[in-house]
C-alpha atoms as a PDB file:
ATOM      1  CA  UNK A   1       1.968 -36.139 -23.830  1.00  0.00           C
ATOM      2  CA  UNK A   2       1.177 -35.287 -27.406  1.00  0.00           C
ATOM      3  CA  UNK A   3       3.753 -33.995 -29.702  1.00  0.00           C
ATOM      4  CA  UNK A   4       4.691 -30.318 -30.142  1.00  0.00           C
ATOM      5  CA  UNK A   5       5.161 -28.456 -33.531  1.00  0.00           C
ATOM      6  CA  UNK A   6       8.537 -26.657 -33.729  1.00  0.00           C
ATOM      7  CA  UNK A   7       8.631 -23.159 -31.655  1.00  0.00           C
ATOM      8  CA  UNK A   8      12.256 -22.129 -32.385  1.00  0.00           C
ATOM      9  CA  UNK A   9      12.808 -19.910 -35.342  1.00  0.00           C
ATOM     10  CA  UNK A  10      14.544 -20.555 -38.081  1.00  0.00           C
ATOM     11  CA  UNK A  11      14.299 -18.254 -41.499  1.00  0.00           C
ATOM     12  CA  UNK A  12      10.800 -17.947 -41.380  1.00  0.00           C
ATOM     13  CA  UNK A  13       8.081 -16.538 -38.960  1.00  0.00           C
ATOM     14  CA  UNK A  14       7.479 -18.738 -35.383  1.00  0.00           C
ATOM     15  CA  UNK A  15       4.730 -21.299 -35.543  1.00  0.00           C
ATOM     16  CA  UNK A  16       2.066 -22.341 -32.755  1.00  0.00           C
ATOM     17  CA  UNK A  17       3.120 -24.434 -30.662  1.00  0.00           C
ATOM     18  CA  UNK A  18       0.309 -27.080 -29.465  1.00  0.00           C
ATOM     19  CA  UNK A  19       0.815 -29.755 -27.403  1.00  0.00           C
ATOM     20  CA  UNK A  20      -1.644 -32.089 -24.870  1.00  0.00           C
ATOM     21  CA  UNK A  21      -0.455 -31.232 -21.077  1.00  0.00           C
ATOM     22  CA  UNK A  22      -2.794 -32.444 -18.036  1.00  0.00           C
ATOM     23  CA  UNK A  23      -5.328 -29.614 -18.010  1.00  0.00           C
ATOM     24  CA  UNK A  24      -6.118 -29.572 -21.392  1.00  0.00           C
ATOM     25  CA  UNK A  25      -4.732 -28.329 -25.264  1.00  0.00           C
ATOM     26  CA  UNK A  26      -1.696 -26.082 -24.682  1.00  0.00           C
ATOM     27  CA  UNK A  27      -1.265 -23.270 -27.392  1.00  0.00           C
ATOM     28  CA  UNK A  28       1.833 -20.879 -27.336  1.00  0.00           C
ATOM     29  CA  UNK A  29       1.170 -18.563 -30.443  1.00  0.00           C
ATOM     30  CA  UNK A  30       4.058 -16.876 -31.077  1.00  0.00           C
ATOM     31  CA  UNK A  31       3.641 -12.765 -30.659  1.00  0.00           C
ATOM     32  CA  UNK A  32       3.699 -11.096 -34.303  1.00  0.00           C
ATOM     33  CA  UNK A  33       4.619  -7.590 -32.912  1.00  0.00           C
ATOM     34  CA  UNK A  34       7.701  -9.146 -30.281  1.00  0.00           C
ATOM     35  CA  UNK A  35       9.881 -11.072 -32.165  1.00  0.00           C
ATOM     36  CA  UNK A  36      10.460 -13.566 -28.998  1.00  0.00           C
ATOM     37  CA  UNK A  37       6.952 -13.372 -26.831  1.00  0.00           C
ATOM     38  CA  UNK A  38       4.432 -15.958 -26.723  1.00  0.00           C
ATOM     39  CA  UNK A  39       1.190 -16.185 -25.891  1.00  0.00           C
ATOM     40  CA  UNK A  40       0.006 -19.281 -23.827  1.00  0.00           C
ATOM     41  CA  UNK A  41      -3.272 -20.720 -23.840  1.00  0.00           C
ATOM     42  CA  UNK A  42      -5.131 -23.856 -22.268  1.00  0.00           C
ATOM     43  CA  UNK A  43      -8.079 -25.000 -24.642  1.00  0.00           C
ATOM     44  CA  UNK A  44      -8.351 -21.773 -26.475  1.00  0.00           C
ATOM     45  CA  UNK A  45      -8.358 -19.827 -23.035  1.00  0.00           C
ATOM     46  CA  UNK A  46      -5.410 -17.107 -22.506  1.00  0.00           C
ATOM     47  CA  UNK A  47      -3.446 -17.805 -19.728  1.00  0.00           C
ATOM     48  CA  UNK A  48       0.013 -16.062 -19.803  1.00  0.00           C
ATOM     49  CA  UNK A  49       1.647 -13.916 -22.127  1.00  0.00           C
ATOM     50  CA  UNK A  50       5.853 -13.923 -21.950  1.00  0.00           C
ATOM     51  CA  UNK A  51       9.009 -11.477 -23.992  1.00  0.00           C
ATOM     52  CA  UNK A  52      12.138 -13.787 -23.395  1.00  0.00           C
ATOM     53  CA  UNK A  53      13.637 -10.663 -24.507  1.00  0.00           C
ATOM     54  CA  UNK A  54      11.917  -8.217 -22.055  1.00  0.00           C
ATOM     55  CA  UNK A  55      10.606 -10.247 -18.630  1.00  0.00           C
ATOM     56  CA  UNK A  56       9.388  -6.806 -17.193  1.00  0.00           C
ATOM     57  CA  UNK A  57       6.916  -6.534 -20.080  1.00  0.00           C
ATOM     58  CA  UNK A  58       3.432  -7.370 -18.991  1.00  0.00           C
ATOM     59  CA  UNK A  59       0.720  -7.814 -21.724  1.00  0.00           C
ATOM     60  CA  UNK A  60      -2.109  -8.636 -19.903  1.00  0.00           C
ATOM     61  CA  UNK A  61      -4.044  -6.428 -18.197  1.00  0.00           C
ATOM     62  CA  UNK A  62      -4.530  -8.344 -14.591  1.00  0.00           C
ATOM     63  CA  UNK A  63      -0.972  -9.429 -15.039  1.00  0.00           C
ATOM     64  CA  UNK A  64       0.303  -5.677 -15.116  1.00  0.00           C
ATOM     65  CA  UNK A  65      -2.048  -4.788 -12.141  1.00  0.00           C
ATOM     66  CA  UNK A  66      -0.005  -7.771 -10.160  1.00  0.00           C
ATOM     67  CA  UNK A  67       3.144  -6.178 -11.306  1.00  0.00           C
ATOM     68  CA  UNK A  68       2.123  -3.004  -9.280  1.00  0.00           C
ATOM     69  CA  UNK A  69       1.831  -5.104  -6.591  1.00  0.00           C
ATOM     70  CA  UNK A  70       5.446  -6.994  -6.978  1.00  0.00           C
ATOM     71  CA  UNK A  71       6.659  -3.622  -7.185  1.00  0.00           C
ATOM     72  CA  UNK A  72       5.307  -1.923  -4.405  1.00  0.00           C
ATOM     73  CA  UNK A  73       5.524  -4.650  -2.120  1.00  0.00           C
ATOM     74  CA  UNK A  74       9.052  -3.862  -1.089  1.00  0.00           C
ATOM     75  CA  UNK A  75      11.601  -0.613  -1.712  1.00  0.00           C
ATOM     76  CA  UNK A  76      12.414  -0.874  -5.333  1.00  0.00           C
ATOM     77  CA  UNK A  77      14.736  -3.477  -6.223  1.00  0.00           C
ATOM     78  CA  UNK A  78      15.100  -5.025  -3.111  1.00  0.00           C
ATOM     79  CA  UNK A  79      14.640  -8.958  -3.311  1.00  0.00           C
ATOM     80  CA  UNK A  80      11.956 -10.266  -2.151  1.00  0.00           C
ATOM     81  CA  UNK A  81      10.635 -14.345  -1.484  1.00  0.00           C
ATOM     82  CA  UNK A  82       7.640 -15.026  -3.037  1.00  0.00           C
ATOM     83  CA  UNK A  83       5.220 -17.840  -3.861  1.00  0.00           C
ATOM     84  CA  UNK A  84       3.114 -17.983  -6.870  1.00  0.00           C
ATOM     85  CA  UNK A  85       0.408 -20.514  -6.942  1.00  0.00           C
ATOM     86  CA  UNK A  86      -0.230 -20.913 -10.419  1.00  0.00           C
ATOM     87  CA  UNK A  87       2.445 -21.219 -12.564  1.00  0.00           C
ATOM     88  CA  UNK A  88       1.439 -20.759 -16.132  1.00  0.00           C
ATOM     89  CA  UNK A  89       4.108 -19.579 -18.372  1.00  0.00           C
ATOM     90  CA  UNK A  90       6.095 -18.104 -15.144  1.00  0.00           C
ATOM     91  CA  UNK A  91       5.418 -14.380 -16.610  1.00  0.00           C
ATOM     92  CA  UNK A  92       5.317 -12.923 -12.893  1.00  0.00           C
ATOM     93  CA  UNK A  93       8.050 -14.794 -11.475  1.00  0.00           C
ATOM     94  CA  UNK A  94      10.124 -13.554 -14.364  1.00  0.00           C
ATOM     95  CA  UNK A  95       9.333 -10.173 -13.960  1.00  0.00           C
ATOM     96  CA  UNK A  96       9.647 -10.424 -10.344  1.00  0.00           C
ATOM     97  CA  UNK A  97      13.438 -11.843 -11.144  1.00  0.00           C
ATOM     98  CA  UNK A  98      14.109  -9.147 -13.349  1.00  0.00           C
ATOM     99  CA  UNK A  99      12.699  -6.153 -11.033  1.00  0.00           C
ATOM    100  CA  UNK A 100      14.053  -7.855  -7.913  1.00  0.00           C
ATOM    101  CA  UNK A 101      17.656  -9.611  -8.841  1.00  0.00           C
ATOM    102  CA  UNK A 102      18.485 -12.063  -6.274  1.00  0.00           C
ATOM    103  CA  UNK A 103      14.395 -12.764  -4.854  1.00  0.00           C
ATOM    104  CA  UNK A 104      13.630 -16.213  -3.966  1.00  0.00           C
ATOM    105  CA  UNK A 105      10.659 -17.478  -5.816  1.00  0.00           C
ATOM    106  CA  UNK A 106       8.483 -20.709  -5.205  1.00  0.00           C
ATOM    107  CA  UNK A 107       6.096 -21.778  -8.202  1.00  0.00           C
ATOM    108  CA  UNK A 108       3.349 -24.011  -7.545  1.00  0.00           C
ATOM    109  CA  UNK A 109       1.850 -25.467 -10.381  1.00  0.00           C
ATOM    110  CA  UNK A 110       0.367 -28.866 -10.325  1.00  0.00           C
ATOM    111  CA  UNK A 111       0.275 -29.607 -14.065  1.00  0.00           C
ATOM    112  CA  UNK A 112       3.587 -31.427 -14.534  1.00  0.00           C
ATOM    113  CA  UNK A 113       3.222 -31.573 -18.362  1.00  0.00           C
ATOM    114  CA  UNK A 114       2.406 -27.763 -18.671  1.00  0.00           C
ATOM    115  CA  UNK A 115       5.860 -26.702 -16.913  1.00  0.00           C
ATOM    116  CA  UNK A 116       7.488 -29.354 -18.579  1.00  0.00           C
ATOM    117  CA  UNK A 117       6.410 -27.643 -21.972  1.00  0.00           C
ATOM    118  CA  UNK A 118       7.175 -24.240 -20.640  1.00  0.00           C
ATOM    119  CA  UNK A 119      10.918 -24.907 -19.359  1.00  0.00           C
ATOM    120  CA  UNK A 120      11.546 -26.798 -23.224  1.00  0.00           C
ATOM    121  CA  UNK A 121      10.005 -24.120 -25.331  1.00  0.00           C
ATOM    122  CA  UNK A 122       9.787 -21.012 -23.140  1.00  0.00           C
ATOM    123  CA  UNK A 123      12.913 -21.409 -20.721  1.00  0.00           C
ATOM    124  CA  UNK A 124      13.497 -18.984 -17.757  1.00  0.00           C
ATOM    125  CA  UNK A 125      16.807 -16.913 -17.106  1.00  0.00           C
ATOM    126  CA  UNK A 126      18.797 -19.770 -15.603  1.00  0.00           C
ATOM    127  CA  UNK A 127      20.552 -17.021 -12.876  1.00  0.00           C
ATOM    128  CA  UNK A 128      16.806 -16.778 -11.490  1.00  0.00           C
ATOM    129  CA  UNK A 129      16.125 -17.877  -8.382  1.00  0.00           C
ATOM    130  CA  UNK A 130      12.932 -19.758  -9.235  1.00  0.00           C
ATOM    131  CA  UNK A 131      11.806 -23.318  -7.921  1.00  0.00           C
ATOM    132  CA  UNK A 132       8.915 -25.004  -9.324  1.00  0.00           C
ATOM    133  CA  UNK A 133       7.298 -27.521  -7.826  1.00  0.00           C
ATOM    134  CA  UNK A 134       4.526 -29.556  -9.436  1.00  0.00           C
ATOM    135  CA  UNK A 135       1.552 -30.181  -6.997  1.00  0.00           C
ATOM    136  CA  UNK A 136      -2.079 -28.721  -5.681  1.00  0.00           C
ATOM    137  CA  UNK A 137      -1.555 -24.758  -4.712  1.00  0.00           C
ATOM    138  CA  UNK A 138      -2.628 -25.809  -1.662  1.00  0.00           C
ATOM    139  CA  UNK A 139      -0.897 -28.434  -0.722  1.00  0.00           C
ATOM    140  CA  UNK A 140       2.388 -26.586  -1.977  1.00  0.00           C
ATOM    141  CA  UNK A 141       1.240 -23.766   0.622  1.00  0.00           C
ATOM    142  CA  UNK A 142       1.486 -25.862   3.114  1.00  0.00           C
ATOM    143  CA  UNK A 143       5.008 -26.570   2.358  1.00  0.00           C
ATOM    144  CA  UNK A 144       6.448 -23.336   2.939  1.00  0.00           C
ATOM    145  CA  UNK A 145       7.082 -22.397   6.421  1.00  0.00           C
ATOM    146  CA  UNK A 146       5.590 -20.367   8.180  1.00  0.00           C
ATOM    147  CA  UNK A 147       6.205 -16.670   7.859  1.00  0.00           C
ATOM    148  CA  UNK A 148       8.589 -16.950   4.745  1.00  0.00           C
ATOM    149  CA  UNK A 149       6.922 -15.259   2.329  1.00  0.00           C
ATOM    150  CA  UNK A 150       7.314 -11.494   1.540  1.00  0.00           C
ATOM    151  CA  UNK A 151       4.466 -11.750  -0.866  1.00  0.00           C
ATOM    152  CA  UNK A 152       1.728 -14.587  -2.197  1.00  0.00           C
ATOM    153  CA  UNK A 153       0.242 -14.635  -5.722  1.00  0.00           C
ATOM    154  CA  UNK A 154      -2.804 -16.425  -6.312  1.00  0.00           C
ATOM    155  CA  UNK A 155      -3.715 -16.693  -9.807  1.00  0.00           C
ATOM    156  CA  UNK A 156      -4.588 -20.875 -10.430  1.00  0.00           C
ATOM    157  CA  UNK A 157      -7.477 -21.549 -13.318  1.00  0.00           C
ATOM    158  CA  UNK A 158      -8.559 -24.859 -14.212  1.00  0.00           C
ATOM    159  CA  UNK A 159     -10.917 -25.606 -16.722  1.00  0.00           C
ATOM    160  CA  UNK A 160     -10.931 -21.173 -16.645  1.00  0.00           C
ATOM    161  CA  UNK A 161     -12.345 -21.429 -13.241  1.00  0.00           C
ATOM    162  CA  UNK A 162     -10.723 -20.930  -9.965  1.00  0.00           C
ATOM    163  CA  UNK A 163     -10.412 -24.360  -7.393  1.00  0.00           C
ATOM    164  CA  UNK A 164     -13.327 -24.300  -4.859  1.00  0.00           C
ATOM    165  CA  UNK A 165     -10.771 -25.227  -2.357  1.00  0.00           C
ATOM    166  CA  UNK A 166      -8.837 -22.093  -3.322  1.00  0.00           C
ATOM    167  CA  UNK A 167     -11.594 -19.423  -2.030  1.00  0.00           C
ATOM    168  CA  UNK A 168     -12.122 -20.272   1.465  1.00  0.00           C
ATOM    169  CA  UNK A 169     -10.959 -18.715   4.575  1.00  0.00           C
ATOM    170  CA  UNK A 170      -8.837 -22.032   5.353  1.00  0.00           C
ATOM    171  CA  UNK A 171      -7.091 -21.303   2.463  1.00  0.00           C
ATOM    172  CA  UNK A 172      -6.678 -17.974   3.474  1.00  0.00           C
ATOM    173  CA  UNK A 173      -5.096 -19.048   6.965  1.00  0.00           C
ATOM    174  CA  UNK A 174      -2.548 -20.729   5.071  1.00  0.00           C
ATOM    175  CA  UNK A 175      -1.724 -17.539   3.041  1.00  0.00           C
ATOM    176  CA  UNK A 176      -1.595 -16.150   6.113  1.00  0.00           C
ATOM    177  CA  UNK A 177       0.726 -18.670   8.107  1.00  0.00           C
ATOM    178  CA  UNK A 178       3.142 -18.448   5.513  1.00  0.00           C
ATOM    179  CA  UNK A 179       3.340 -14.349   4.775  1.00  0.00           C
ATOM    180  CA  UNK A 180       5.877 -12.844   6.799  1.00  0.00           C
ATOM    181  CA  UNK A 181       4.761  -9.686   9.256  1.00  0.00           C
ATOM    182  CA  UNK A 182       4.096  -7.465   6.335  1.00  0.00           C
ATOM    183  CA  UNK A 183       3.641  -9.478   4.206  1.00  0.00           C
ATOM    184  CA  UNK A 184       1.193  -9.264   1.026  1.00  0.00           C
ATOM    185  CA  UNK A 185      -1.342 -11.346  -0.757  1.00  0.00           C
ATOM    186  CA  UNK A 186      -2.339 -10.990  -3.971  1.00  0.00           C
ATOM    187  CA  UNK A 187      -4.923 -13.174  -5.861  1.00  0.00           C
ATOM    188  CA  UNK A 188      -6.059 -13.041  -9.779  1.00  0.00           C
ATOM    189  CA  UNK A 189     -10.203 -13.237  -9.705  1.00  0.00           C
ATOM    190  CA  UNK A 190     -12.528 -13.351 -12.576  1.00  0.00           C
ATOM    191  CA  UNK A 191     -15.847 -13.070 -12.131  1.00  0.00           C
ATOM    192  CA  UNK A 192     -19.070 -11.258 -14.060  1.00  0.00           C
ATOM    193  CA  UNK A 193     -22.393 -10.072 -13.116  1.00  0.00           C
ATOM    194  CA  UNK A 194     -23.376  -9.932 -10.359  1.00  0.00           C
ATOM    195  CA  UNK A 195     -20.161 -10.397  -9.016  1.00  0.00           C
ATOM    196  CA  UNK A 196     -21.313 -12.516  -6.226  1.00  0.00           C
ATOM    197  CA  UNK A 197     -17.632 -14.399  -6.223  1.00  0.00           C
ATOM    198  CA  UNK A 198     -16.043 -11.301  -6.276  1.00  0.00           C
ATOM    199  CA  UNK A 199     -18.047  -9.982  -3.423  1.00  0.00           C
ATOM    200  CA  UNK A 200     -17.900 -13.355  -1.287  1.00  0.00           C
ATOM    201  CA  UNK A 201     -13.480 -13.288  -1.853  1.00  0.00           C
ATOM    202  CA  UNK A 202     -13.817  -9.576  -0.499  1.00  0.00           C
ATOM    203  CA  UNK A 203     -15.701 -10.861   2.654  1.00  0.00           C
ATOM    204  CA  UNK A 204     -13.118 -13.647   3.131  1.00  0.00           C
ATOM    205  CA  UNK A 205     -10.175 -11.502   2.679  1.00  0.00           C
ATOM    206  CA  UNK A 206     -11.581  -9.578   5.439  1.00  0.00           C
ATOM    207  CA  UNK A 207     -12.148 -11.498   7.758  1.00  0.00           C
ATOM    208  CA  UNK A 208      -8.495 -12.456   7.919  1.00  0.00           C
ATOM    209  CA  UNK A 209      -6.967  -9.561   6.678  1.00  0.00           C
ATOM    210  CA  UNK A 210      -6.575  -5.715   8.173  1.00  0.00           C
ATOM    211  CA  UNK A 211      -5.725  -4.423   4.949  1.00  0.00           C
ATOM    212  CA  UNK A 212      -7.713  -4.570   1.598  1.00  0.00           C
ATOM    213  CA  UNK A 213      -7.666  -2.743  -1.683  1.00  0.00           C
ATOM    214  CA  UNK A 214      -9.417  -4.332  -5.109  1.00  0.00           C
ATOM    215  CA  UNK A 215      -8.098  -3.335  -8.476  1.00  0.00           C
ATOM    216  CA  UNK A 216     -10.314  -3.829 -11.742  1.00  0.00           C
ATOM    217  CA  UNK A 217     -12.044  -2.153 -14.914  1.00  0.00           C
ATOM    218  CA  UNK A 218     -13.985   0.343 -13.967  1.00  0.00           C
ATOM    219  CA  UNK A 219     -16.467  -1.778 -15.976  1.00  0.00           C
ATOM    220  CA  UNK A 220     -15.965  -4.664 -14.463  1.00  0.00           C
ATOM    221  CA  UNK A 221     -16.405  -3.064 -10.771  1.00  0.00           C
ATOM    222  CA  UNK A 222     -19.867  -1.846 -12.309  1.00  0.00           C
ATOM    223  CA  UNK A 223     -20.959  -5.271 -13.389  1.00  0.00           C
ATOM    224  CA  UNK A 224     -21.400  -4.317 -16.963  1.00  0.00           C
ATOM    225  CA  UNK A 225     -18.985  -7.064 -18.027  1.00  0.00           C
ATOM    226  CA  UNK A 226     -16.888 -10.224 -16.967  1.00  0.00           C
ATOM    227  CA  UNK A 227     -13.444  -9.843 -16.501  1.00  0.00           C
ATOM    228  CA  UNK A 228     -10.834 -10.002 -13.783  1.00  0.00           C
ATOM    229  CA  UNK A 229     -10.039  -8.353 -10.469  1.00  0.00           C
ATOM    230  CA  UNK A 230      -6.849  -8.031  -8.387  1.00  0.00           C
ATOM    231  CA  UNK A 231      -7.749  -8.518  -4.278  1.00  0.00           C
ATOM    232  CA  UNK A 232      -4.892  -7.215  -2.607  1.00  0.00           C
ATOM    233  CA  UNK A 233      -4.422  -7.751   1.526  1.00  0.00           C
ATOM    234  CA  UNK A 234      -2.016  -7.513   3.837  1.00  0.00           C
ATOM    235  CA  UNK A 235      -2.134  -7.313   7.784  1.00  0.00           C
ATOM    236  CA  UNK A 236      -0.187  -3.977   7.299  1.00  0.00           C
ATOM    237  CA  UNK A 237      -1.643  -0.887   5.712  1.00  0.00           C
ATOM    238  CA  UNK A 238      -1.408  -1.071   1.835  1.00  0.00           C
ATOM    239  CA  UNK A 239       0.065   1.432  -0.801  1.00  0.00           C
ATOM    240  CA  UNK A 240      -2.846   2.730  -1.574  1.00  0.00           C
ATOM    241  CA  UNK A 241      -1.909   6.037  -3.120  1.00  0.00           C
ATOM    242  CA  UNK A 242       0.629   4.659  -5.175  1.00  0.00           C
ATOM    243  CA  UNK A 243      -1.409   1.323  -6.480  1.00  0.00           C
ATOM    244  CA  UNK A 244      -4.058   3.946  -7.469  1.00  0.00           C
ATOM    245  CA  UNK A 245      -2.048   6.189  -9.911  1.00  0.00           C
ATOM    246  CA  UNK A 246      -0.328   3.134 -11.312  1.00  0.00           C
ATOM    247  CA  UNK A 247      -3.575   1.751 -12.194  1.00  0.00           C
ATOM    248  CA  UNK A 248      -5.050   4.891 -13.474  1.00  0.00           C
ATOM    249  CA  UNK A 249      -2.016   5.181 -15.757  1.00  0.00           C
ATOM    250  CA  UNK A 250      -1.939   1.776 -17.681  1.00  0.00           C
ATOM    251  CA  UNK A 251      -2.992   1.060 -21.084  1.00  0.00           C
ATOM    252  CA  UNK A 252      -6.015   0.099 -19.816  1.00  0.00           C
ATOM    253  CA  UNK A 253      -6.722   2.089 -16.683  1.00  0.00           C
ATOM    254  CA  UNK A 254      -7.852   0.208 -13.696  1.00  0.00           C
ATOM    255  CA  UNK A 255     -10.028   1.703 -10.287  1.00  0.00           C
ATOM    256  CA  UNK A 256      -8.706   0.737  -7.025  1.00  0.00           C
ATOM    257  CA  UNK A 257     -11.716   0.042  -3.934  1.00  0.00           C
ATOM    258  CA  UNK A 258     -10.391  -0.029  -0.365  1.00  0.00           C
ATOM    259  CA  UNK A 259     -11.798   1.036   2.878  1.00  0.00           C
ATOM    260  CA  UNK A 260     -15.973   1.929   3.315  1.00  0.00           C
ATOM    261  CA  UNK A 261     -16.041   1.731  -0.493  1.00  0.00           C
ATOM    262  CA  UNK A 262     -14.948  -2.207  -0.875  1.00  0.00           C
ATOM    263  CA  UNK A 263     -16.836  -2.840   2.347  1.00  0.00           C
ATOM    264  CA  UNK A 264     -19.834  -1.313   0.615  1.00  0.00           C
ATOM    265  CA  UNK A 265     -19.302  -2.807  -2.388  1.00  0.00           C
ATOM    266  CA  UNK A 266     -19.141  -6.029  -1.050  1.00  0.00           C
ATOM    267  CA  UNK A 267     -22.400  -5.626  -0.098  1.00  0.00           C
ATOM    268  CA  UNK A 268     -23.330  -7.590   2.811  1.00  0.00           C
ATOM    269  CA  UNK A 269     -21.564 -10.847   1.642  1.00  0.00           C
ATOM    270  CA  UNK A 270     -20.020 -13.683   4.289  1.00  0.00           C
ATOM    271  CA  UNK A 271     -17.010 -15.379   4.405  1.00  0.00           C
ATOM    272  CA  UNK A 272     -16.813 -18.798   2.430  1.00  0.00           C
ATOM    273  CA  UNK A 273     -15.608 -21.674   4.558  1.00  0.00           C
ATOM    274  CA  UNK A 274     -14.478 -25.268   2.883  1.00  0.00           C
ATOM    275  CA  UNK A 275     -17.514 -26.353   3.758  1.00  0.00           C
ATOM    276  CA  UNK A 276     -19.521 -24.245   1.131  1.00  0.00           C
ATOM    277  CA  UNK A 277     -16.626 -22.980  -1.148  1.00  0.00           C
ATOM    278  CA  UNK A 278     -17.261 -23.151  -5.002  1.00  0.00           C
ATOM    279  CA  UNK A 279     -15.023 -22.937  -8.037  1.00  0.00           C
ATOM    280  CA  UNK A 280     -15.336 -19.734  -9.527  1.00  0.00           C
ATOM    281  CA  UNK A 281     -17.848 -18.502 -12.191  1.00  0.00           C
ATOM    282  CA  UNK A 282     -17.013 -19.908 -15.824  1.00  0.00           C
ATOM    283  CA  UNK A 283     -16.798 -17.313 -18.228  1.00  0.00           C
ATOM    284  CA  UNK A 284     -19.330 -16.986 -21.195  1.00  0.00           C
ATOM    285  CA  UNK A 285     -17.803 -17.960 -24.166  1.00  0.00           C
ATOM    286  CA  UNK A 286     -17.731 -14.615 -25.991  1.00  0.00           C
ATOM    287  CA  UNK A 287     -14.944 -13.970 -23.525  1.00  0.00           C
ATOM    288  CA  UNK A 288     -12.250 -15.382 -25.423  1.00  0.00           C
ATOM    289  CA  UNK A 289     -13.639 -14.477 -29.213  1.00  0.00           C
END
């Protein structure tokens, strides 16, 4: 592990942190408008934004759209026990902490030297109740027993693509085994035209979940650009209404899809099985300019 340049702050203005962790260069650039949030990135590409002082802020714009989700997943402040596969800078488990004192959180990350950078530099509430534990998403899934989870985030990059062996419907019947009755699944996608991936997740959702709904960019539901989209599912009918006007009313309003729409939108595509699962779409460079 390659040293780190000095994050704290001392009488001047917070410096970069970089430092070498398993999947690449780590970056947390220190916010110039939030005197104690961070922005995280892995070899130039954004991957979590965090306000030590304000957890329940949400920068970015997939990240707020799973905060509807965390919200609406339960009555309001109720805990909850989650699992997020994909750790990152643990910006949704800390909001989920915050929203939900007293939740249960699992983090599955399997870069070791990433979360061993974020608990130095960017270190969580130590009254949450939030485990990490370094290893495949998958393979963590399969460590949680069955039925446990109130909700399951899915949001696991590498390289700025998502596994292969993260897409498939076996992956999905994991989700599945470990959701309690009720239970919701949530997964971060990125994908650009023609949004086959998108499409293809939408198919596999459905054929193991009752309930769907998609939230994105209007632009990015058109195909005009790449960008990300939140597949939500659940075995139980979905908030629909509610995950809607939330959307609508961000920063940076969102669409939500469910029903004939989604199925039309998916547009004819099957399920992906292991057998013929690929990582997800890399996106073109002028992405992250």
């Amino acid at each position: 592990m390659g040293k780190s340049r000095n994050a704290r702050r001392g009488r001047g203005a917070a410096q970069t942190v970089a430092e070498q962790v398993d999947g690449g260069l780590a970056e947390l650039v220190p916010d110039r408008d939030r005197p104690r949030a961070w922005t995280l990135l892995i070899d130039g590409a954004p991957q979590s934004h965090v306000d030590l002082d304000d957890p329940t802020h949400l920068s970015f714009e997939y990240q707020r759209r799973l905060g509807h989700v965390i919200d609406l997943v339960a009555p309001p402040g109720r805990p909850v026990r989650a699992v997020h596969l994909g750790g990152g800078a643990l910006t949704l488990a800390r909001y989920a902490a915050a929203t939900r004192p007293r939740s249960t959180q699992q983090v599955v990350e399997r870069d070791a030297a990433l979360v061993a950078l974020v608990r130095r530099e960017l270190p969580p509430d130590p009254g949450a109740r939030i485990r990490v534990r370094c290893a495949d998403a998958r393979d963590g899934l399969a460590k949680v027993p069955d039925g446990w989870a109130d909700l399951v985030i899915a949001d696991v990059f590498g390289g700025a693509r998502t596994p292969a062996h993260l897409t498939s419907a076996e992956f999905l019947d994991e989700v599945r085994r470990a959701l309690a009755p009720g239970g919701v699944y949530a997964a971060n996608l990125a994908d650009g035209p023609p949004l086959a991936h998108v499409r293809g997740q939408i198919a596999t959702a459905a054929a193991r979940f009752a309930e769907l709904a998609l939230i994105a960019d209007p632009a990015v539901l058109r195909a005009k650009r790449f960008g990300n989209a939140v597949l939500v599912a659940s075995a139980h009918p979905l908030p629909v209404a509610e995950l809607t006007r939330r959307a609508a009313s961000d920063p940076h309003p969102a669409r939500v899809e469910h029903g004939k729409a989604l199925t039309d939108f998916a547009g004819g595509a099957v399920p992906v099985t292991d057998a013929v699962a690929v990582a997800s779409p890399a996106p073109p460079p002028s992405v992250f300019r």
